[in-house]
Protein backbone atom coordinates (compact mmCIF):
# COMPACT_ATOMS: atom_id res chain seq x y z
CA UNK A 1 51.17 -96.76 -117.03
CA UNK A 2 48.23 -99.01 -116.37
CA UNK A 3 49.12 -102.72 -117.52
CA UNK A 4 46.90 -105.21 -117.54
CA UNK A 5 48.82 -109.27 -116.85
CA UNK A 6 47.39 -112.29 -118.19
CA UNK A 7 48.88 -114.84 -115.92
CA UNK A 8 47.82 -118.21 -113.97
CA UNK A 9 50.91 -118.94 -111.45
CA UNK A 10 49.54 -117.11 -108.78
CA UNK A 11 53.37 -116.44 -107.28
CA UNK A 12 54.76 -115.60 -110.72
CA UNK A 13 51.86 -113.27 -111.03
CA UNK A 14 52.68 -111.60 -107.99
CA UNK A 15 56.33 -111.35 -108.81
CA UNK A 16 55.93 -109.27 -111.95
CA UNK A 17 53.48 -106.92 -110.41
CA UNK A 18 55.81 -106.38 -107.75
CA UNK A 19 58.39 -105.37 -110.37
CA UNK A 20 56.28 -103.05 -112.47
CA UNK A 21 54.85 -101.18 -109.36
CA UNK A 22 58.43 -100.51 -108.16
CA UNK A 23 59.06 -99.11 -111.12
CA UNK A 24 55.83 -96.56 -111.12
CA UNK A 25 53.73 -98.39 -112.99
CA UNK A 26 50.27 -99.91 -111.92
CA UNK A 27 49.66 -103.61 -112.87
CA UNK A 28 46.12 -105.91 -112.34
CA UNK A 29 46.78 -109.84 -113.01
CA UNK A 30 44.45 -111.93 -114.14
CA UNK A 31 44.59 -115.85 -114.11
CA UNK A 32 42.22 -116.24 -117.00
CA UNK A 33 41.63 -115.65 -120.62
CA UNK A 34 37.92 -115.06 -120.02
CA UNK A 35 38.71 -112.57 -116.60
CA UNK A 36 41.11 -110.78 -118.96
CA UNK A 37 39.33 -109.97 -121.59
CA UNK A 38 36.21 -109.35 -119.13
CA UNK A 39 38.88 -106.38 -118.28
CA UNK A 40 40.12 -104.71 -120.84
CA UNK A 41 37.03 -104.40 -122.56
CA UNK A 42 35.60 -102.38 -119.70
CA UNK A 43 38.45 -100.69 -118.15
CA UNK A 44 41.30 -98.76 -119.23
CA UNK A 45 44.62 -100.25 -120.04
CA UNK A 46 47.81 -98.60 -122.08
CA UNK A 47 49.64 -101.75 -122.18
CA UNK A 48 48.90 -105.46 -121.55
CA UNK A 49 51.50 -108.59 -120.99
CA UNK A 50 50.11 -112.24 -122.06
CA UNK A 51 51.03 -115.46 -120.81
CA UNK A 52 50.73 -118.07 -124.03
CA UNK A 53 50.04 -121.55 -121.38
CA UNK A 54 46.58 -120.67 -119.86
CA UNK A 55 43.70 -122.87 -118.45
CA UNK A 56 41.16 -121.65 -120.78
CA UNK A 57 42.40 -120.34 -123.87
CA UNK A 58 46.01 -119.10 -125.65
CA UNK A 59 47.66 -116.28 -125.37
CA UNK A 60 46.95 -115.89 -128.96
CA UNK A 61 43.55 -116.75 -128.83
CA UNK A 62 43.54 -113.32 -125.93
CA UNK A 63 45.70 -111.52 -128.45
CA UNK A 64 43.34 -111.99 -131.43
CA UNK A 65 39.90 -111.20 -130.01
CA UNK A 66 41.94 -107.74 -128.13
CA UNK A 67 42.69 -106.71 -131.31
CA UNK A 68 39.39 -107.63 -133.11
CA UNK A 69 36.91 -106.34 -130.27
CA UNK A 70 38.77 -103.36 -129.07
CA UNK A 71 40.35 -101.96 -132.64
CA UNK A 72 43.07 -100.09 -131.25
CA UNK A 73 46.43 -100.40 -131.28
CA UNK A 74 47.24 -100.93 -127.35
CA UNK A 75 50.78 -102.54 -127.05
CA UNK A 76 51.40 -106.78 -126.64
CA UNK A 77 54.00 -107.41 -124.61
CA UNK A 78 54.23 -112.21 -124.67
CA UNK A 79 55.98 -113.11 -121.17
CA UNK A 80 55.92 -116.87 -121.64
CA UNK A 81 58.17 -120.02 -121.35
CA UNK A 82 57.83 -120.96 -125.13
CA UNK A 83 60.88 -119.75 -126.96
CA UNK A 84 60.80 -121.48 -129.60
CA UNK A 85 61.70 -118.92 -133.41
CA UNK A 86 57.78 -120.38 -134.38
CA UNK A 87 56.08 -119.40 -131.93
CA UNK A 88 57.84 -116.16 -131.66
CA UNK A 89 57.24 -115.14 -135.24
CA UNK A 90 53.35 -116.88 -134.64
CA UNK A 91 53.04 -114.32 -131.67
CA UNK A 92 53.95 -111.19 -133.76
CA UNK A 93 52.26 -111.93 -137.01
CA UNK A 94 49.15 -111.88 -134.96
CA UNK A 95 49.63 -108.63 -133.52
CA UNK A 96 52.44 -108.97 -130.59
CA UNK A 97 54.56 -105.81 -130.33
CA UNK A 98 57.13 -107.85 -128.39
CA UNK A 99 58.50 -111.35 -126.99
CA UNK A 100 59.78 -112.18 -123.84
CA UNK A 101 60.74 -115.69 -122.40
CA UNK A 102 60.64 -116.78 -118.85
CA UNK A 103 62.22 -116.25 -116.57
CA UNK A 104 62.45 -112.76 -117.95
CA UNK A 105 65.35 -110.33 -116.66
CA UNK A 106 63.22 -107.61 -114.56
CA UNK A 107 65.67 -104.52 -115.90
CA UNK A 108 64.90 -106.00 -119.44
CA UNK A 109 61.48 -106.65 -119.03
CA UNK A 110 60.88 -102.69 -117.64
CA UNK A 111 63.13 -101.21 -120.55
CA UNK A 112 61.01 -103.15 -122.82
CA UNK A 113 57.59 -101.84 -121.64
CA UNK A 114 59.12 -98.45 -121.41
CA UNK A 115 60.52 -98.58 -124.63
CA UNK A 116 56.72 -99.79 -126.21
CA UNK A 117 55.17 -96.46 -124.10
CA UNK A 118 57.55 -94.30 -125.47
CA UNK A 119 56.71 -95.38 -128.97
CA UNK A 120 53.35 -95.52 -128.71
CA UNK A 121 52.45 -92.27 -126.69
CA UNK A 122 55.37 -89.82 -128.69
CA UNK A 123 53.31 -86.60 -127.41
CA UNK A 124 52.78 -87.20 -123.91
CA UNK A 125 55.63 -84.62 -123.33
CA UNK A 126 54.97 -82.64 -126.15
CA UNK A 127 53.28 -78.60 -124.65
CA UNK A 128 51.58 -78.41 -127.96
CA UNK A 129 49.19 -80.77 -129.81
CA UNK A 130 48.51 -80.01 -133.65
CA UNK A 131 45.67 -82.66 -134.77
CA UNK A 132 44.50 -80.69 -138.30
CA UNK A 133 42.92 -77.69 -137.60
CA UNK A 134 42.72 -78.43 -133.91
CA UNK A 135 45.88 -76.83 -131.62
CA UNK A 136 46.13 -78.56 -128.06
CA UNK A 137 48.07 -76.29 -125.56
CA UNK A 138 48.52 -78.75 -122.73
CA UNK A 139 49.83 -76.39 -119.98
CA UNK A 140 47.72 -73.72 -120.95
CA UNK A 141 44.92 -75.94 -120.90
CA UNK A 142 43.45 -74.07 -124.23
CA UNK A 143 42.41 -75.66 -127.64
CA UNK A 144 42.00 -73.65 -130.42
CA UNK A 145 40.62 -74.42 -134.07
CA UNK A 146 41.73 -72.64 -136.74
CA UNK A 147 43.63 -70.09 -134.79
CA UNK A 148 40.58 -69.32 -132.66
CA UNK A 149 40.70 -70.44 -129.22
CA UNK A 150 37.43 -72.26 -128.05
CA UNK A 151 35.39 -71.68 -124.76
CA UNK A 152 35.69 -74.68 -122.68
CA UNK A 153 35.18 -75.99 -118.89
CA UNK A 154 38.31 -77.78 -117.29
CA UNK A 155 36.35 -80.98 -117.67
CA UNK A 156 36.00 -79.93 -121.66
CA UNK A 157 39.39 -79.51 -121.79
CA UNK A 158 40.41 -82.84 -120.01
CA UNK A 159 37.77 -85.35 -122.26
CA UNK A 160 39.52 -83.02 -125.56
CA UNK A 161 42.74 -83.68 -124.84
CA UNK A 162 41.82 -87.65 -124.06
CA UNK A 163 40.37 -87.77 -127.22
CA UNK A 164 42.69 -86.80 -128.90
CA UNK A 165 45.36 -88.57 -127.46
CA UNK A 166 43.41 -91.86 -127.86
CA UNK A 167 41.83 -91.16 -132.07
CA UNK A 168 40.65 -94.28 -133.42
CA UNK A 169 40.34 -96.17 -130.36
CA UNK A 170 37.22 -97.56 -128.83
CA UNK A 171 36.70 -95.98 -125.46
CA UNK A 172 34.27 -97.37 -122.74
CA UNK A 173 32.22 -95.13 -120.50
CA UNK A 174 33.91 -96.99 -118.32
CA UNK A 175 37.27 -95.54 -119.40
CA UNK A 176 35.79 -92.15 -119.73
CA UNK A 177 34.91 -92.11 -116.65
CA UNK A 178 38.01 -93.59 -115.13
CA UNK A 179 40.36 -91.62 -116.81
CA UNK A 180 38.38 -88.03 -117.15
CA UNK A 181 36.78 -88.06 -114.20
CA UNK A 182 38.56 -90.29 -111.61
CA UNK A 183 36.59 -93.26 -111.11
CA UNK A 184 33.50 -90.79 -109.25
CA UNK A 185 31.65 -94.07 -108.57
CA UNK A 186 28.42 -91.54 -107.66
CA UNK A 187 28.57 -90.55 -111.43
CA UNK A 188 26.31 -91.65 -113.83
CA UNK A 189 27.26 -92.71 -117.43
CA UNK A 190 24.68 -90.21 -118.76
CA UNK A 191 27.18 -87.49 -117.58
CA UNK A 192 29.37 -88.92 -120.07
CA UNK A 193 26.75 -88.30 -123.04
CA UNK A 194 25.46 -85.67 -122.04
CA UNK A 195 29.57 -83.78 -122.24
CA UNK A 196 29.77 -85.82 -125.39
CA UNK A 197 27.33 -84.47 -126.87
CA UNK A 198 28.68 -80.67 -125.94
CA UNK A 199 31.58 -81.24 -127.01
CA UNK A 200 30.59 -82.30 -130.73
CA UNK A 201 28.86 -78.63 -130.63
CA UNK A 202 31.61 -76.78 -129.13
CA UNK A 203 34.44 -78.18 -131.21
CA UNK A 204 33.29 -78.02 -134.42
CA UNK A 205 33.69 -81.72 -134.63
CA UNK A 206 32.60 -82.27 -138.46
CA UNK A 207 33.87 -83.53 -141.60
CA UNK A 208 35.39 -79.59 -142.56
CA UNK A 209 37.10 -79.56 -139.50
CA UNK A 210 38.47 -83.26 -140.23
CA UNK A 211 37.10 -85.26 -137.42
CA UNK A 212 33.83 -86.76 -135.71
CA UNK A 213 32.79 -88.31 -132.68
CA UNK A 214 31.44 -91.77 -133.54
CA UNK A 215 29.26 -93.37 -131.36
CA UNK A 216 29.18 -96.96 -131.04
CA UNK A 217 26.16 -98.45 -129.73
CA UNK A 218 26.19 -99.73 -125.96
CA UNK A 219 29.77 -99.70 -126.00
CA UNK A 220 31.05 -96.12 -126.53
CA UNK A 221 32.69 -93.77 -128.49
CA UNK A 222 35.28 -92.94 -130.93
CA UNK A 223 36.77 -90.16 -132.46
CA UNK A 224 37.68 -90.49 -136.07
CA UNK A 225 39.96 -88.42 -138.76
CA UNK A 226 37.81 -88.12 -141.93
CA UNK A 227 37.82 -86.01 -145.35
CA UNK A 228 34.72 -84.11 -146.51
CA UNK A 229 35.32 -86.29 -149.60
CA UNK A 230 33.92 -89.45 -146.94
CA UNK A 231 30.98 -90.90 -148.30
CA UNK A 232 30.04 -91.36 -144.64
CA UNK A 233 30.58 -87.63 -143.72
CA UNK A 234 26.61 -86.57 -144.01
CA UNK A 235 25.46 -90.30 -142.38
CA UNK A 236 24.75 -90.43 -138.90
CA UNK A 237 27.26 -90.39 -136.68
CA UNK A 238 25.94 -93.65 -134.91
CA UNK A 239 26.84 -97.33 -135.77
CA UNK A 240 24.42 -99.60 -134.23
CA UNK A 241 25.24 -103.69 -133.56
């Protein structure tokens, strides 16, 4: 997984990225709220681990705008030295998915995160992906809707399957192009809209078929479940800000 780490003590920093690389896992540490958030809201993370004690903000205060800029359900892991019952509780009525106190026990801490991606990603092992109408054959590399499998390029296949994977969560260019198309630096962003907008035709992405492609004005896009019955299902497609 990628994992973001909100964390100050440059050598304790270092020490938990040491541990989650061993273990597979790719980890970037940041030593501020503000560099953090900078982060996340640009690149593409499937887990992040907060510090509470930071120069310029909370933990909370990090955990709170995540959840209200980003609207997705990415898993919270708190790694702090505050262990007290309130500010455990305080932590996960705001939208931690665990607790951890310092020093934390590295076997723990990785069973923990493991535990979180196995919850949160339940299909990553699946060969077959049923989202409504829409069947995802992941070593076939073939999606069909209604029965009918569609004509797509490899790179169709790969932003598909992403999307799906990822429904209801804000994603960046920035993550499109990390995570579709490797990080091609010589790549412009229009090559993201312009496959976007392809795929919208290609699928069948409307409200009959149960789900759209929002855009989201200088930020992304998103793709949505909705009903026929929507009142938004004949708007626009396109939320401005």
């Amino acid at each position: 997984m990628r994992i973001a780490l909100l964390e100050d003590e440059h050598e304790q920093a270092q020490h938990i990225q040491s541990i989650l690389s061993e273990r597979g896992h790719h980890c970037d540490s940041f030593p501020s709220g503000q560099s953090f958030l900078s982060a996340v809201l640009h690149r593409s993370y499937d887990l992040l681990v907060l510090d509470w004690q930071i120069p310029d903000m909370t933990g909370i205060d990090v955990l709170e705008s995540v959840r209200a800029q980003l609207n997705w359900q990415i898993p919270v892991v708190f790694l702090t030295q505050r262990d007290s019952e309130a500010d455990i509780v305080r932590a996960l009525d705001a939208g931690a998915d665990d607790y951890l106190c310092k020093p934390a026990r590295e076997a723990e801490l990785v069973a923990r995160i493991n535990a979180l991606a196995r919850r949160t990603n339940p299909d990553n092992d699946k060969e077959v992906l049923i989202y409504g109408p829409f069947e995802i054959n992941t070593q076939l590399r073939t999606v069909a809707l209604h029965g009918e499998v569609l004509t797509l390029t490899d790179k169709d296949f790969d932003l598909t399957l992403f999307l799906f994977q990822n429904q209801g969560r804000l994603l960046t260019r920035e993550m499109l192009l990390e995570r579709v198309w490797g990080l091609a630096r010589d790549i412009n962003t229009r090559t993201v809209d312009t496959h976007m907008s392809r795929l919208r035709r290609r699928l069948g992405l409307n409200p009959e078929n149960g789900f759209r492609i929002k855009t989201i004005y200088q930020r992304g896009y998103r793709l949505e479940a909705m009903k026929a019955s929507d009142p938004e299902a004949n708007s626009v497609a396109t939320e401005q800000a």
